[in-house]
Structure formats: C-alpha cells, structure tokens
PDB file of N, CA and C in Angstrom:
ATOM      1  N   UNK A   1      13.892  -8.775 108.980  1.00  0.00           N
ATOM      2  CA  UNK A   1      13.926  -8.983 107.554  1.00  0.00           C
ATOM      3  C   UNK A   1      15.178  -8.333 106.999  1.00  0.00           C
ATOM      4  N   UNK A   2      16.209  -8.620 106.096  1.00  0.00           N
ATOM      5  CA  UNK A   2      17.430  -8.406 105.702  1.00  0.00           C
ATOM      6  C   UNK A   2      16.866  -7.748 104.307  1.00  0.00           C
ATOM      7  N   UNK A   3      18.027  -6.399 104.870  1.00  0.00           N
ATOM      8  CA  UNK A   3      18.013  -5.360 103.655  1.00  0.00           C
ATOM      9  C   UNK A   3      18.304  -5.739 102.124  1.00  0.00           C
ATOM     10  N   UNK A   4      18.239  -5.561 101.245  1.00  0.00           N
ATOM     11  CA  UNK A   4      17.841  -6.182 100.017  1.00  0.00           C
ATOM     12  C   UNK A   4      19.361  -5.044  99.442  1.00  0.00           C
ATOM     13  N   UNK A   5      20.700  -6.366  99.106  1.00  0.00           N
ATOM     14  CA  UNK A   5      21.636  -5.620  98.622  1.00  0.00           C
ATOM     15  C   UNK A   5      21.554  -5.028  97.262  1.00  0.00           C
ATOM     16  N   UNK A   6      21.710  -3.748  96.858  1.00  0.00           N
ATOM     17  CA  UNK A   6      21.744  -3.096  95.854  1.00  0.00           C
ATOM     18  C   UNK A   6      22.945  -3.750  94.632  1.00  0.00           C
ATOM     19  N   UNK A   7      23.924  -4.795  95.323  1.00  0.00           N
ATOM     20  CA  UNK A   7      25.318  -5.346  94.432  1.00  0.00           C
ATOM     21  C   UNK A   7      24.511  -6.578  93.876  1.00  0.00           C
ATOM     22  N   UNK A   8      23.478  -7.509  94.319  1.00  0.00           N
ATOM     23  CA  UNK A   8      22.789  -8.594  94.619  1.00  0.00           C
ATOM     24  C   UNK A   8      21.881  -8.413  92.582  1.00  0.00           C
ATOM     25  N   UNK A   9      22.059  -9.365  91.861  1.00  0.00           N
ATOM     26  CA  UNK A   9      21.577  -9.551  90.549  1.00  0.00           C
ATOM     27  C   UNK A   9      20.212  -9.808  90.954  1.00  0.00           C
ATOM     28  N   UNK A  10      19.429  -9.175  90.471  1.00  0.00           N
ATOM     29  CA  UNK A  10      17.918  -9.527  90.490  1.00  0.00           C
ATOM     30  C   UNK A  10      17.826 -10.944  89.845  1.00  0.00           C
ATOM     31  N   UNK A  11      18.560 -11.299  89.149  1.00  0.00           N
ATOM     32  CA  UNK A  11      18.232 -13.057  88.046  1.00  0.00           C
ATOM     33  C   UNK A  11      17.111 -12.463  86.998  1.00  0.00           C
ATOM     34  N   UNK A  12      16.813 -11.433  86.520  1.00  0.00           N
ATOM     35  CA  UNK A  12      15.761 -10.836  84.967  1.00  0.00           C
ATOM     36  C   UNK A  12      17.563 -10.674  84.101  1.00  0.00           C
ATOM     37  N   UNK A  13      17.368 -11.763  83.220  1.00  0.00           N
ATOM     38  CA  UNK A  13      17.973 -11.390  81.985  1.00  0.00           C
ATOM     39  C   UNK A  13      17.737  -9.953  81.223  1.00  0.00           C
ATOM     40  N   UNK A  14      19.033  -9.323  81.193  1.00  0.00           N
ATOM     41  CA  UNK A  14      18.558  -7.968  80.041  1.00  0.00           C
ATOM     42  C   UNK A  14      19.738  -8.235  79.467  1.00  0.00           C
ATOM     43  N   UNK A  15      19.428  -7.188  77.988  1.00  0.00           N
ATOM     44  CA  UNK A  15      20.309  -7.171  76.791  1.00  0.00           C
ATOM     45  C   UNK A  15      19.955  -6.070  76.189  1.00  0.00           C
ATOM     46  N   UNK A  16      22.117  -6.085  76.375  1.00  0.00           N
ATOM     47  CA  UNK A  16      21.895  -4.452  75.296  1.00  0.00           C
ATOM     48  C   UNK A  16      21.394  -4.375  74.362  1.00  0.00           C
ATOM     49  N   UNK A  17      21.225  -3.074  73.523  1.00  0.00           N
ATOM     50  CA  UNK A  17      20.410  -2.789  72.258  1.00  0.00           C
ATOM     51  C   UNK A  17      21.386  -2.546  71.577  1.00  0.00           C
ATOM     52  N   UNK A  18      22.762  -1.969  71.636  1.00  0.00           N
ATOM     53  CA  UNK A  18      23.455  -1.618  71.143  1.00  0.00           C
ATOM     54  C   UNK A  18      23.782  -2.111  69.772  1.00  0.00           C
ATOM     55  N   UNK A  19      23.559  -3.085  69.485  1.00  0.00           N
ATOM     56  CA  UNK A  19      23.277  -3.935  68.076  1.00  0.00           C
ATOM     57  C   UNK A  19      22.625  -3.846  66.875  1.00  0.00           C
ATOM     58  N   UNK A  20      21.712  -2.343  67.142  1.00  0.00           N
ATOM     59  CA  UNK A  20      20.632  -2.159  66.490  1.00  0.00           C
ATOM     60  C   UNK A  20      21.433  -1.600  65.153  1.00  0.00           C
ATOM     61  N   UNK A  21      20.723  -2.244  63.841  1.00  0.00           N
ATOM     62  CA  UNK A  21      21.416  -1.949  62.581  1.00  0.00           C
ATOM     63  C   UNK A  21      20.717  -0.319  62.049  1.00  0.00           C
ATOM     64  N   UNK A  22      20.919   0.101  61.175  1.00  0.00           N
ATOM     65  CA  UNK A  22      20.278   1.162  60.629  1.00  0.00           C
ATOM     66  C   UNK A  22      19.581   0.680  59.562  1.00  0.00           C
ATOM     67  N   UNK A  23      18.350   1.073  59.590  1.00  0.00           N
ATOM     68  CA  UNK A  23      17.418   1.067  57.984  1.00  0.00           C
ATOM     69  C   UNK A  23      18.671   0.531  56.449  1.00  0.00           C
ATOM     70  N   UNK A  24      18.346  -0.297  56.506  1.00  0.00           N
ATOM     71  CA  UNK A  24      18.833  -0.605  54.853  1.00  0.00           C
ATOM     72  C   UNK A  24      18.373   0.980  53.727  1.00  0.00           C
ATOM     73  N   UNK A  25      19.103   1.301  52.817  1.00  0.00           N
ATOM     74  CA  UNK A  25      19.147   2.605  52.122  1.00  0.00           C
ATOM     75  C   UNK A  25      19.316   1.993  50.596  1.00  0.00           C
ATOM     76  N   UNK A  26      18.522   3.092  49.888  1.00  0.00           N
ATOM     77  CA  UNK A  26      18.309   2.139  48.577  1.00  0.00           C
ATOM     78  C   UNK A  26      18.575   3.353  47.927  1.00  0.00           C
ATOM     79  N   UNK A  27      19.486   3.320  46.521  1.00  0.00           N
ATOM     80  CA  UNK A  27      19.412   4.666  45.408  1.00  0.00           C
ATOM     81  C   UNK A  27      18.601   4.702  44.520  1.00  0.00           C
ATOM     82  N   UNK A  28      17.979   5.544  44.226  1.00  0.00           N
ATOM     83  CA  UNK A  28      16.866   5.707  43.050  1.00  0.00           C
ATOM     84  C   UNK A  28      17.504   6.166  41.938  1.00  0.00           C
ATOM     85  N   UNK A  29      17.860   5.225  40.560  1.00  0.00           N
ATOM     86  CA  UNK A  29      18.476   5.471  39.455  1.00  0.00           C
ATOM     87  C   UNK A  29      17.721   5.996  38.522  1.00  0.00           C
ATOM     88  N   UNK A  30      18.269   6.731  37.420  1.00  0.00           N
ATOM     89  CA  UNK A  30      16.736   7.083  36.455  1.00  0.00           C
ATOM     90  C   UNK A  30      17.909   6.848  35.160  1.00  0.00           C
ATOM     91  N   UNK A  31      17.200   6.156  34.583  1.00  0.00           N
ATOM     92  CA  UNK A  31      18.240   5.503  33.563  1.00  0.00           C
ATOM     93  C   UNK A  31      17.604   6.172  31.879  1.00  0.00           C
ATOM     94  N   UNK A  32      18.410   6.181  31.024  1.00  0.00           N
ATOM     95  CA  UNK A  32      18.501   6.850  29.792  1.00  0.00           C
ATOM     96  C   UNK A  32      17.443   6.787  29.081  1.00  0.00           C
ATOM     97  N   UNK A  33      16.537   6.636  27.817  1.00  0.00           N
ATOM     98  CA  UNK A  33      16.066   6.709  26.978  1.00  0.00           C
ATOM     99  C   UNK A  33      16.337   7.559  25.773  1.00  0.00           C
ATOM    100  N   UNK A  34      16.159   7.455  24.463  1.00  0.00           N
ATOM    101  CA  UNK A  34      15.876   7.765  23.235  1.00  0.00           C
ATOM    102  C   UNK A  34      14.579   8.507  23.151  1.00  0.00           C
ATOM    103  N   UNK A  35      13.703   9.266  24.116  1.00  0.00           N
ATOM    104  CA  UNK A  35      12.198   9.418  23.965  1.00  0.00           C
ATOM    105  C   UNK A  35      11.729  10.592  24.824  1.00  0.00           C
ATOM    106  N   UNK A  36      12.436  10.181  26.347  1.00  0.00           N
ATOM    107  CA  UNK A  36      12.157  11.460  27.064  1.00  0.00           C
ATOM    108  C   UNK A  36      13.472  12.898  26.925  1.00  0.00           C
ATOM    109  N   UNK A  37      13.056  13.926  27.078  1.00  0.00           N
ATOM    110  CA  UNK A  37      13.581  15.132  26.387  1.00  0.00           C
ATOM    111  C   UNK A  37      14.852  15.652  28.195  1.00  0.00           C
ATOM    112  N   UNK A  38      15.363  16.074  27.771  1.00  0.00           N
ATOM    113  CA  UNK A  38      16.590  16.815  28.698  1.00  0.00           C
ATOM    114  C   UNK A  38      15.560  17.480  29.572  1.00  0.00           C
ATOM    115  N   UNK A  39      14.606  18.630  28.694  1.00  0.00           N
ATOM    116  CA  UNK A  39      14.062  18.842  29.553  1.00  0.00           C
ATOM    117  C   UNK A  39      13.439  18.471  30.556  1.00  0.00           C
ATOM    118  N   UNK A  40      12.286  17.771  30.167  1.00  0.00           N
ATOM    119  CA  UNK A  40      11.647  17.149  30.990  1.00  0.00           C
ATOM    120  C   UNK A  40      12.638  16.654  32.326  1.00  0.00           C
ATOM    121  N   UNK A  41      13.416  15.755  32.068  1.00  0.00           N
ATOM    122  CA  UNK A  41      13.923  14.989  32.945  1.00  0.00           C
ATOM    123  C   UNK A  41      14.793  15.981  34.234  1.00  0.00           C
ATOM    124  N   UNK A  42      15.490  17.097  33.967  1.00  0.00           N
ATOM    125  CA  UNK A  42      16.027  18.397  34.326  1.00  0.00           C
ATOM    126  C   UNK A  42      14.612  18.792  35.649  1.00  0.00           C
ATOM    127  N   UNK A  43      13.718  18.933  34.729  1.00  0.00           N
ATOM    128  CA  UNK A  43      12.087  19.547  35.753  1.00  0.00           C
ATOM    129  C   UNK A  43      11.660  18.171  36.870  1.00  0.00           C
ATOM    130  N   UNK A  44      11.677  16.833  36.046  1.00  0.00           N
ATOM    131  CA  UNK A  44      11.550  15.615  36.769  1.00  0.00           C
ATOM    132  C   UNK A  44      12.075  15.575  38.362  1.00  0.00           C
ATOM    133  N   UNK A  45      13.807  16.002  38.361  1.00  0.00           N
ATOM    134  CA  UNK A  45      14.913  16.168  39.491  1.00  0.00           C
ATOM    135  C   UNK A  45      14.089  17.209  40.467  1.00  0.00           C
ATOM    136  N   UNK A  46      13.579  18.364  39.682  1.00  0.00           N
ATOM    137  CA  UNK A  46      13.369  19.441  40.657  1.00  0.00           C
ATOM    138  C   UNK A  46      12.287  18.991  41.509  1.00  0.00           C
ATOM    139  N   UNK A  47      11.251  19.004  40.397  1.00  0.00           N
ATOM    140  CA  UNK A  47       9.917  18.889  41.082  1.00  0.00           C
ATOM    141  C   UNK A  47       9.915  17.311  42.440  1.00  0.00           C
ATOM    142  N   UNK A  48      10.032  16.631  41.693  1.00  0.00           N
ATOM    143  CA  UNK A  48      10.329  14.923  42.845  1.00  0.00           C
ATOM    144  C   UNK A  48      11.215  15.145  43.545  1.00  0.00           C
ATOM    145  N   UNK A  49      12.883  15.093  43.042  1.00  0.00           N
ATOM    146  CA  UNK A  49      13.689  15.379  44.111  1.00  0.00           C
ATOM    147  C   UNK A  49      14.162  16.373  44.525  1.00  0.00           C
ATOM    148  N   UNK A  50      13.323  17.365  44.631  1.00  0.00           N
ATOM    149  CA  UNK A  50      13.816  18.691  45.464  1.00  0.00           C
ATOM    150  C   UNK A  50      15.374  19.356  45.018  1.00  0.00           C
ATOM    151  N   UNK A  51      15.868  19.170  44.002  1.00  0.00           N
ATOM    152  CA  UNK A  51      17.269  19.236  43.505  1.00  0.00           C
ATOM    153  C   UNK A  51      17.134  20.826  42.692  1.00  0.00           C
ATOM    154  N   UNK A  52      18.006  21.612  43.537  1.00  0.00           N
ATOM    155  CA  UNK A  52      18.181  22.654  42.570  1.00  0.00           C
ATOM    156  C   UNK A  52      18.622  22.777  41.426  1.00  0.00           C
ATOM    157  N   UNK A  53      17.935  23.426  40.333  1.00  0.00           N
ATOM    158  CA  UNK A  53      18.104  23.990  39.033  1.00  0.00           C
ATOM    159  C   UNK A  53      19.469  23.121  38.656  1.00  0.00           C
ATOM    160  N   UNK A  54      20.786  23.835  39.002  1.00  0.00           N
ATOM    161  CA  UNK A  54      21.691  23.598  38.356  1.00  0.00           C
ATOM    162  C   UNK A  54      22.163  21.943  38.447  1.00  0.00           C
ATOM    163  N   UNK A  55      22.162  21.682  39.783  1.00  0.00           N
ATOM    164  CA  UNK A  55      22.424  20.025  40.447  1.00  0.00           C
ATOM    165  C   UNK A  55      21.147  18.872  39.037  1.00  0.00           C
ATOM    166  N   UNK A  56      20.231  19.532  38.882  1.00  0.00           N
ATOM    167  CA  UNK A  56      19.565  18.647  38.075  1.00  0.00           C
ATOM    168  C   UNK A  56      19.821  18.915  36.821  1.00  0.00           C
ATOM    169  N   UNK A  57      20.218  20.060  35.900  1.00  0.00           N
ATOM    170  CA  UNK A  57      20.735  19.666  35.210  1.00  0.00           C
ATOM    171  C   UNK A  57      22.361  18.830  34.842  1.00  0.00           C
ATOM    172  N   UNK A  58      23.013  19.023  36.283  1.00  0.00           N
ATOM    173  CA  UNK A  58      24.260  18.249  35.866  1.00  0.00           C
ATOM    174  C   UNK A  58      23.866  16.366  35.763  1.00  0.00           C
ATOM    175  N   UNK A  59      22.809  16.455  36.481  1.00  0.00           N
ATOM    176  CA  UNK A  59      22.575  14.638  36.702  1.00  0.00           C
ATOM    177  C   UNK A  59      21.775  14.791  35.160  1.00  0.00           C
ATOM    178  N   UNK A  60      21.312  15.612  34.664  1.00  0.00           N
ATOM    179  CA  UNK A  60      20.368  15.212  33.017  1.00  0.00           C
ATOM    180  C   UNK A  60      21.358  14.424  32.323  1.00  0.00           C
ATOM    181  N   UNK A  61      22.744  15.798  32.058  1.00  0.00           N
ATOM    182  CA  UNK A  61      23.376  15.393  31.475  1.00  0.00           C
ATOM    183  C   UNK A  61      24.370  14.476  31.856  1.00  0.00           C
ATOM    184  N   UNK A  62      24.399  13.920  32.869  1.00  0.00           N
ATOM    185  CA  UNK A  62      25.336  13.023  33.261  1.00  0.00           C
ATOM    186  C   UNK A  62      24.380  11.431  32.866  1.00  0.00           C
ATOM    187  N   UNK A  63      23.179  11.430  33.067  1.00  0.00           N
ATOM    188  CA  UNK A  63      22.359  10.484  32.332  1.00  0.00           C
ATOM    189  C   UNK A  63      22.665  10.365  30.566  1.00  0.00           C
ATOM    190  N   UNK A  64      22.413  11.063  30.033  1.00  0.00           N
ATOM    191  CA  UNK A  64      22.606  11.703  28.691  1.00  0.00           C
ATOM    192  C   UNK A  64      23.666  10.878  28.268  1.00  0.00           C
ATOM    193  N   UNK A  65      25.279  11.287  29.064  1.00  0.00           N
ATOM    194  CA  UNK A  65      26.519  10.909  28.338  1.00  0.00           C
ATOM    195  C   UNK A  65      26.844   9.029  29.082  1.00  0.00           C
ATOM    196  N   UNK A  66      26.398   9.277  30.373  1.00  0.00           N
ATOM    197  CA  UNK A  66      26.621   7.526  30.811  1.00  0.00           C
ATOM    198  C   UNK A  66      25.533   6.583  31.044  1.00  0.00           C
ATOM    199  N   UNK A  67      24.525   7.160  30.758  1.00  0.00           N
ATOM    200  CA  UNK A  67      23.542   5.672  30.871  1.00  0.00           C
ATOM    201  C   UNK A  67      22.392   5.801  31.804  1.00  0.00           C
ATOM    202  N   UNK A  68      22.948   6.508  33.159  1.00  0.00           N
ATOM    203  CA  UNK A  68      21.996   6.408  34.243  1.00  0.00           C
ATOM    204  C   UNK A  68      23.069   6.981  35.221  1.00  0.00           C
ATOM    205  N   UNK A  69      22.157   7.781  36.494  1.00  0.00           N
ATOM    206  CA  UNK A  69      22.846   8.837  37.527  1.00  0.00           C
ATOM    207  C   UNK A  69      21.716   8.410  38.362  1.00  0.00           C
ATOM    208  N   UNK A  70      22.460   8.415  39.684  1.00  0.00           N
ATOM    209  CA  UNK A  70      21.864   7.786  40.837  1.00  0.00           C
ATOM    210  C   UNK A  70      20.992   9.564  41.456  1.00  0.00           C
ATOM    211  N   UNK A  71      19.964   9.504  41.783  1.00  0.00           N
ATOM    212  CA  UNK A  71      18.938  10.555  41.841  1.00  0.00           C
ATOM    213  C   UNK A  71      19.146  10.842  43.503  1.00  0.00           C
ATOM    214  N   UNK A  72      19.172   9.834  44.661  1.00  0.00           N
ATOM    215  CA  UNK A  72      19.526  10.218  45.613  1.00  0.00           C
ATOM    216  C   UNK A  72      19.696   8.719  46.380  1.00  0.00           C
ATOM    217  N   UNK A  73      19.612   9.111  47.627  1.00  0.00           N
ATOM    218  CA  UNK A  73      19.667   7.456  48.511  1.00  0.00           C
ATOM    219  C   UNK A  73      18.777   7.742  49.459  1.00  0.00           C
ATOM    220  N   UNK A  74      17.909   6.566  49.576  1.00  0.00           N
ATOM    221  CA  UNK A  74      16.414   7.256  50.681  1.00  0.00           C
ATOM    222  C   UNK A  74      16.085   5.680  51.431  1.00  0.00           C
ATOM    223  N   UNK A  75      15.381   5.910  52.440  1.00  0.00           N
ATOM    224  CA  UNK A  75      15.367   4.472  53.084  1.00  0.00           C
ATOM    225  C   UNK A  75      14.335   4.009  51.691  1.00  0.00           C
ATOM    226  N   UNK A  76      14.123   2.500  51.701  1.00  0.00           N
ATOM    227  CA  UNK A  76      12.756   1.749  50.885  1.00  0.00           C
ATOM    228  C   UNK A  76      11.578   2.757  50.589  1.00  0.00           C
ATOM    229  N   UNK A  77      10.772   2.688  51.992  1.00  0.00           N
ATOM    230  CA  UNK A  77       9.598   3.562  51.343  1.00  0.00           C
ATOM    231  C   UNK A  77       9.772   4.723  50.498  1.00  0.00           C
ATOM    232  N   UNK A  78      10.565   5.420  50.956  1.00  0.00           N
ATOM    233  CA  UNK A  78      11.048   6.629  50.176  1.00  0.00           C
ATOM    234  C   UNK A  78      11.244   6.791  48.962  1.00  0.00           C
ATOM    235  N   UNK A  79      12.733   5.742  48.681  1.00  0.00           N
ATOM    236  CA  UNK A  79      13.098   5.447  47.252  1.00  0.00           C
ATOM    237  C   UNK A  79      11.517   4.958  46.237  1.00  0.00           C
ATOM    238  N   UNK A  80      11.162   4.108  47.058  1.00  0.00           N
ATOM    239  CA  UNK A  80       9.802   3.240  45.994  1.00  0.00           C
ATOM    240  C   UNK A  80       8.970   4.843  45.785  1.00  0.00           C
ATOM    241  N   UNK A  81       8.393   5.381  46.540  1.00  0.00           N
ATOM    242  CA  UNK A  81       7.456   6.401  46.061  1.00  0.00           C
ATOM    243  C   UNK A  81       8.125   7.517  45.311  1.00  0.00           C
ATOM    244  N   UNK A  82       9.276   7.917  45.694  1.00  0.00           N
ATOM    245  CA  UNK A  82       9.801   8.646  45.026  1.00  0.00           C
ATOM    246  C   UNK A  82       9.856   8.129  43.520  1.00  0.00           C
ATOM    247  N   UNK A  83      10.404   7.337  43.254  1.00  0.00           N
ATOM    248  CA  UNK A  83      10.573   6.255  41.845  1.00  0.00           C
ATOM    249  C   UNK A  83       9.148   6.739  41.224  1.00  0.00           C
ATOM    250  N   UNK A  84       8.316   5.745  41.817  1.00  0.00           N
ATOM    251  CA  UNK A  84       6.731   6.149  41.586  1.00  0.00           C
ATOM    252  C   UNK A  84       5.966   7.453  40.806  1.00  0.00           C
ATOM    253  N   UNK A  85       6.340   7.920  41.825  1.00  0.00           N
ATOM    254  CA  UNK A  85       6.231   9.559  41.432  1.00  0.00           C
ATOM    255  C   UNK A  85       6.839   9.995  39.925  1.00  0.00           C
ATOM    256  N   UNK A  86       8.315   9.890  40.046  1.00  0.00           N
ATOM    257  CA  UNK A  86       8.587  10.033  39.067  1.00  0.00           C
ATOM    258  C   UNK A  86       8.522   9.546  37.619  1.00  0.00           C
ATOM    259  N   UNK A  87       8.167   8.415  37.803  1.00  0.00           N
ATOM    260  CA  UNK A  87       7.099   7.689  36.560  1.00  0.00           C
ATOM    261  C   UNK A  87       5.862   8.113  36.069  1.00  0.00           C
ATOM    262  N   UNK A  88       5.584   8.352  37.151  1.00  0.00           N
ATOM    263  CA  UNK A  88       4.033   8.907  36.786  1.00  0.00           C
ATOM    264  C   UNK A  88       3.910  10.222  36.199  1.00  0.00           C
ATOM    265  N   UNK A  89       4.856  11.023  36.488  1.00  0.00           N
ATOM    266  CA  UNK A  89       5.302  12.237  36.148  1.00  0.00           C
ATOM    267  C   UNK A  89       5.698  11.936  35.018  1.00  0.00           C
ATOM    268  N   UNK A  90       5.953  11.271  34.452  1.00  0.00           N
ATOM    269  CA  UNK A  90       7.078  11.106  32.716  1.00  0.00           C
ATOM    270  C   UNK A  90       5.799  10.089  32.088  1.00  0.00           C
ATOM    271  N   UNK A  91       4.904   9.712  32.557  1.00  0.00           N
ATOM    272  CA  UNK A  91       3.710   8.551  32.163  1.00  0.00           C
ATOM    273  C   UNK A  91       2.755   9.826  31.170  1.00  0.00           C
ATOM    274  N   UNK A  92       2.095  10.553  32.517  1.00  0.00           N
ATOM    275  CA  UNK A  92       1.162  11.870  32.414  1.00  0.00           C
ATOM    276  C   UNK A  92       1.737  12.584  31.310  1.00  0.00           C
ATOM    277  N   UNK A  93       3.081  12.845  31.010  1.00  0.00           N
ATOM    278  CA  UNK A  93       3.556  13.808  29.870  1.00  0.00           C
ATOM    279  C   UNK A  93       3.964  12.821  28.683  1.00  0.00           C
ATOM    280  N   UNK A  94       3.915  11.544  28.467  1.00  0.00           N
ATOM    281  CA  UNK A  94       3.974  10.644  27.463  1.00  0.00           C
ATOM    282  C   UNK A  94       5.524  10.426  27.238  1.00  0.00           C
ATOM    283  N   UNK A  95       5.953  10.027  28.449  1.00  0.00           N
ATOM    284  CA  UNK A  95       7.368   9.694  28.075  1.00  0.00           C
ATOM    285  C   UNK A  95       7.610   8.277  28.815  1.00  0.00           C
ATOM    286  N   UNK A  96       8.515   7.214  28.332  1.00  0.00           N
ATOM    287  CA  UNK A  96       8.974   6.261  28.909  1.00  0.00           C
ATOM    288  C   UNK A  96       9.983   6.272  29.668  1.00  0.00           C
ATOM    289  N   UNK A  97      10.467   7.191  30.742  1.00  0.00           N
ATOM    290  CA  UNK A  97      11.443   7.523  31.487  1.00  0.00           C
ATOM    291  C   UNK A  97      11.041   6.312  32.603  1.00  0.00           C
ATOM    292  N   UNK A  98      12.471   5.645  33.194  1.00  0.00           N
ATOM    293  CA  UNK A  98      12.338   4.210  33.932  1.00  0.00           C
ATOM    294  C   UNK A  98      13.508   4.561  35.114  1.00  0.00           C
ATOM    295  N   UNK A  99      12.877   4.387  36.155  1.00  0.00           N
ATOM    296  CA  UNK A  99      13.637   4.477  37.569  1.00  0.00           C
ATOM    297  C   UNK A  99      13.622   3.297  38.115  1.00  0.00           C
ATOM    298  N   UNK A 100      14.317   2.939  38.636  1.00  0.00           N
ATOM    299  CA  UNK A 100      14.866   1.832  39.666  1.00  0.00           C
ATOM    300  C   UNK A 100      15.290   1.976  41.214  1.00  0.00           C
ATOM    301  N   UNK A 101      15.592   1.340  41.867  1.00  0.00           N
ATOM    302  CA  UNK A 101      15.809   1.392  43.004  1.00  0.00           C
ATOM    303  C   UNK A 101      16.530   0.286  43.457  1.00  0.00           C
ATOM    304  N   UNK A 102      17.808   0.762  44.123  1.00  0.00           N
ATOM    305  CA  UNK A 102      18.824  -0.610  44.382  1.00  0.00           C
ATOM    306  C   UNK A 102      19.229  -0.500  45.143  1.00  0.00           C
ATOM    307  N   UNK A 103      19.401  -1.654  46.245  1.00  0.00           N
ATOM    308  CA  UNK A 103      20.177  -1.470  47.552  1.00  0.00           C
ATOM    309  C   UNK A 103      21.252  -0.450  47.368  1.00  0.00           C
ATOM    310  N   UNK A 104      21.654   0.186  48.703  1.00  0.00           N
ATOM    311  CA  UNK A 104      22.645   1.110  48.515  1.00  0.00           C
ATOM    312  C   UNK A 104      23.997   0.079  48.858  1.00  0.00           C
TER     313      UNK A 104
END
C-alpha cells in the first residue's frame, strides 16, 4: 500500500477567513432642546455614559452652542440601549431630551 504524500491536495475546498469585516459602529447623538436643563443632561453623560464630570460637561455645552454632540460610538446593541436608557432617564425626570443613533 503506497505512503500517502504529505505535498498530495486532499481535494476538501477551504477558505480563508481573512475577509472577516468588523461589527458595523453606530454614534449615539443627544441633540438640543429648549426644555431639558444643562444640568440634567451633564448627570445624563455620567450616569449612562460613564463620562467623567468634566468631559460631560464639555459635550453639555457643546450641545448647548451647536445643536447636538456625538455621546460615544458603540457597536448597534450598545448604541440602541444606551440611547434607551438615556431617554428613559430624561422621560422619568420630565424632560424631552432625544438621542439618536447613526451609522458611524
């Protein structure tokens, strides 16, 4: 019986993986209002996005003077609950504060 060459293609198709994309990444925006308070929104950053003291107040006021400041970049699930969260958080204290989430 003849030794079985190690150079010799088995004939099983394989394929690299190397192709593999990364998770699509989405930013969670929190856009302006007339209604919810500096504060609040300042405590909003900390408590949801883990953002120290000072970093959340620079995004308050960077909301404040342009419209809306991107809160962070998180895969889908992330961004959506995070968003979530933070609605519900500005819902519970009677404010209309509105987050979004947009491809990155």
């Amino acid at each position: 019986m003849p030794q079985p060459n190690s150079n010799q293609s088995t004939g099983a198709a394989t394929k690299d993986r190397t192709g593999i994309d990364e998770p699509r990444q989405y930013k969670v925006v929190v856009h302006n209002d007339d209604f919810t308070t500096i504060e609040f929104v300042a405590d909003m950053f900390v408590r949801v996005f883990s953002k120290p003291a000072d970093e959340a107040m620079a995004l308050t006021m960077k909301i404040h003077r342009e419209g809306k400041a991107v809160a962070g970049v998180f895969s889908y699930d992330v961004a959506m609950t995070k968003a979530h969260q933070a609605m519900a958080l500005a819902r519970d204290s009677g404010y209309p504060l509105r987050l979004t989430c947009e491809p990155d």
